[in-house]
C-alpha atoms as a PDB file:
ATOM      1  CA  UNK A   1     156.588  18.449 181.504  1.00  0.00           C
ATOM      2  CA  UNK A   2     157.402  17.563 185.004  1.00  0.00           C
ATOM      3  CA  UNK A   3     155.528  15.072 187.251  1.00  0.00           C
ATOM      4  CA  UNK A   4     153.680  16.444 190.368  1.00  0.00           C
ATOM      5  CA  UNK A   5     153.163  14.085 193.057  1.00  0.00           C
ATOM      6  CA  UNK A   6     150.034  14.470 195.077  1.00  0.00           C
ATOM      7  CA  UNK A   7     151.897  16.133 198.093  1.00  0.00           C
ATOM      8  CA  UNK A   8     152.679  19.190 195.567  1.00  0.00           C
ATOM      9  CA  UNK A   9     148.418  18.862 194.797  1.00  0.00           C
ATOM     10  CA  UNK A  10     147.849  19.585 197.976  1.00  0.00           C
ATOM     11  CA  UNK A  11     150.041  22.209 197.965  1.00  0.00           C
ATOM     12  CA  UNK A  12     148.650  23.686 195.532  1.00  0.00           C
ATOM     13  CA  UNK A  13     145.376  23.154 196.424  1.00  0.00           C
ATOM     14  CA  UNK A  14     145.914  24.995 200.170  1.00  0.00           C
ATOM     15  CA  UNK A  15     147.904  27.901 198.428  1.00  0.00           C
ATOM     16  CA  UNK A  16     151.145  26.645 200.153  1.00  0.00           C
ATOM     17  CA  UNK A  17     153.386  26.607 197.218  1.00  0.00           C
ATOM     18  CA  UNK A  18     155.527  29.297 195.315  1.00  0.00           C
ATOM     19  CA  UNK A  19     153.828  31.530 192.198  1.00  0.00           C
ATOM     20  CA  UNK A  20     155.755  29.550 189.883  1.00  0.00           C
ATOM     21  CA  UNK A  21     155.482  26.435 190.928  1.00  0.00           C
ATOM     22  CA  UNK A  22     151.773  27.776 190.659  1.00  0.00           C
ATOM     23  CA  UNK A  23     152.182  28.267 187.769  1.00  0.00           C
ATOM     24  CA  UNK A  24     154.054  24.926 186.532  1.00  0.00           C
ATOM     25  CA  UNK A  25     151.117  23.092 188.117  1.00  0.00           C
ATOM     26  CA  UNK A  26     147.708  25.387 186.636  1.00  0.00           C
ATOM     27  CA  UNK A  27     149.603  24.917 183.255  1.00  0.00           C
ATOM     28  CA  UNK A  28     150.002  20.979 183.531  1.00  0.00           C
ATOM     29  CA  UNK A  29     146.283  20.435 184.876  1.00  0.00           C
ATOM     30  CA  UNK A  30     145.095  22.516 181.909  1.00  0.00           C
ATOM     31  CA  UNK A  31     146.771  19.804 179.359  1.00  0.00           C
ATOM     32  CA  UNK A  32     147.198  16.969 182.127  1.00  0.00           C
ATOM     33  CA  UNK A  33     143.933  14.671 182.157  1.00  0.00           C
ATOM     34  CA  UNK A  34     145.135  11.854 184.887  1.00  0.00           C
ATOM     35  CA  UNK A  35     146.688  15.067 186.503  1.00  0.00           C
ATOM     36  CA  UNK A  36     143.127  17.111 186.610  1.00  0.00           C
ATOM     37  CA  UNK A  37     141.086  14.030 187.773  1.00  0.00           C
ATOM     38  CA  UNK A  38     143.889  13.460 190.789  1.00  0.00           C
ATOM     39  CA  UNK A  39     143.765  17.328 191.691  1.00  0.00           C
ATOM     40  CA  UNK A  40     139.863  17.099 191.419  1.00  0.00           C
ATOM     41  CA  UNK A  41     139.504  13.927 193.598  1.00  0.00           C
ATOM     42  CA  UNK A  42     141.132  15.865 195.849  1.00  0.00           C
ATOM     43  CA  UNK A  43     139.532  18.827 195.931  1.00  0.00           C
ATOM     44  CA  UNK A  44     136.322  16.758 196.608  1.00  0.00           C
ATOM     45  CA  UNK A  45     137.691  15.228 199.459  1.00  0.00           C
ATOM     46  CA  UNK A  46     138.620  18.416 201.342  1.00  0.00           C
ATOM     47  CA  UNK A  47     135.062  19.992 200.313  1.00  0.00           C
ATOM     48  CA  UNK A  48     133.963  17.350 201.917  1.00  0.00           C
ATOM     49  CA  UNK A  49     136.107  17.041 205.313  1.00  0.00           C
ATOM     50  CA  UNK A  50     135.569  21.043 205.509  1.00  0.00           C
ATOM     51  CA  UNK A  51     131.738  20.040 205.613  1.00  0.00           C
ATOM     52  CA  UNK A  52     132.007  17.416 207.707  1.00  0.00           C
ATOM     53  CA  UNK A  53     130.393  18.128 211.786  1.00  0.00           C
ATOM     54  CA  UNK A  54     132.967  16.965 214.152  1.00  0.00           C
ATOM     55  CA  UNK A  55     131.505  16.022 217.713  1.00  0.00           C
ATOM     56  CA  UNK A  56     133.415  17.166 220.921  1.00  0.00           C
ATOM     57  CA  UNK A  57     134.407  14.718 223.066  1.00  0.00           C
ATOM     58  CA  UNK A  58     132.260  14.395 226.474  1.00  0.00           C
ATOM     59  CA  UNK A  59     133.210  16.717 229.685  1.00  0.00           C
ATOM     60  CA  UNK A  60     133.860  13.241 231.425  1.00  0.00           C
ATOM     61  CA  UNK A  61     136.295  12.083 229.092  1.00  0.00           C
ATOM     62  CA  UNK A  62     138.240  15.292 228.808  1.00  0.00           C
ATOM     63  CA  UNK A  63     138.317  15.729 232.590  1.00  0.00           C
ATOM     64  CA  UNK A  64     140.108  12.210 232.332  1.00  0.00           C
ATOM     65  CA  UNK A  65     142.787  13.306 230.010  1.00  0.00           C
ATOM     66  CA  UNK A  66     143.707  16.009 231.752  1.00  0.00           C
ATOM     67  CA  UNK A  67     143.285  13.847 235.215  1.00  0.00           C
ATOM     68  CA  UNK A  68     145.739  11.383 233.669  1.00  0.00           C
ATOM     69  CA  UNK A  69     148.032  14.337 232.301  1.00  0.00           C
ATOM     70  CA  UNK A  70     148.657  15.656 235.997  1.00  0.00           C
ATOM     71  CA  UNK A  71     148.902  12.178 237.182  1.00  0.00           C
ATOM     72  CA  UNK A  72     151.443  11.475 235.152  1.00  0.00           C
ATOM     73  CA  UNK A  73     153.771  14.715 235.851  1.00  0.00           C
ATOM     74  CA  UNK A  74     153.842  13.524 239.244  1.00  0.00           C
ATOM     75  CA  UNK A  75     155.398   9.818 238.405  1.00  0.00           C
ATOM     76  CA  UNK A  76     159.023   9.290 239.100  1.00  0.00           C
ATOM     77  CA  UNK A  77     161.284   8.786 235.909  1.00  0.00           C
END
């Protein structure tokens, strides 16, 4: 059975990989224990961070980026 690392879980888990390395990986997690826990640690985690409120940063603070960005197109090189 071949290892999957956790790059190829998330892969799997954002539907970014090939049918049969699909596949490969829906057979291993059904006989795979420390595999299952791993993908469903994971799968928690982006529940979570797809839950998760992200504030905007403040008018004031963006108008200083971008103040700073055409500042900075302006310096000589």
């Amino acid at each position: 059975m071949p290892k999957f690392t956790t790059e190829d879980l998330l892969s799997f888990l954002y539907d970014e990989i090939s049918v049969e390395k699909k596949k490969e990986i829906e057979a291993a997690l059904q006989t795979d224990w420390a595999l299952s826990q791993k993908y469903l640690v994971l799968k928690e985690a982006h529940a979570r961070l797809s839950n998760i409120k992200l504030a905007s940063p403040r008018n004031k603070t963006i108008a200083a980026i971008m103040q700073y960005a055409e500042e900075s197109i302006h310096l000589p090189k």
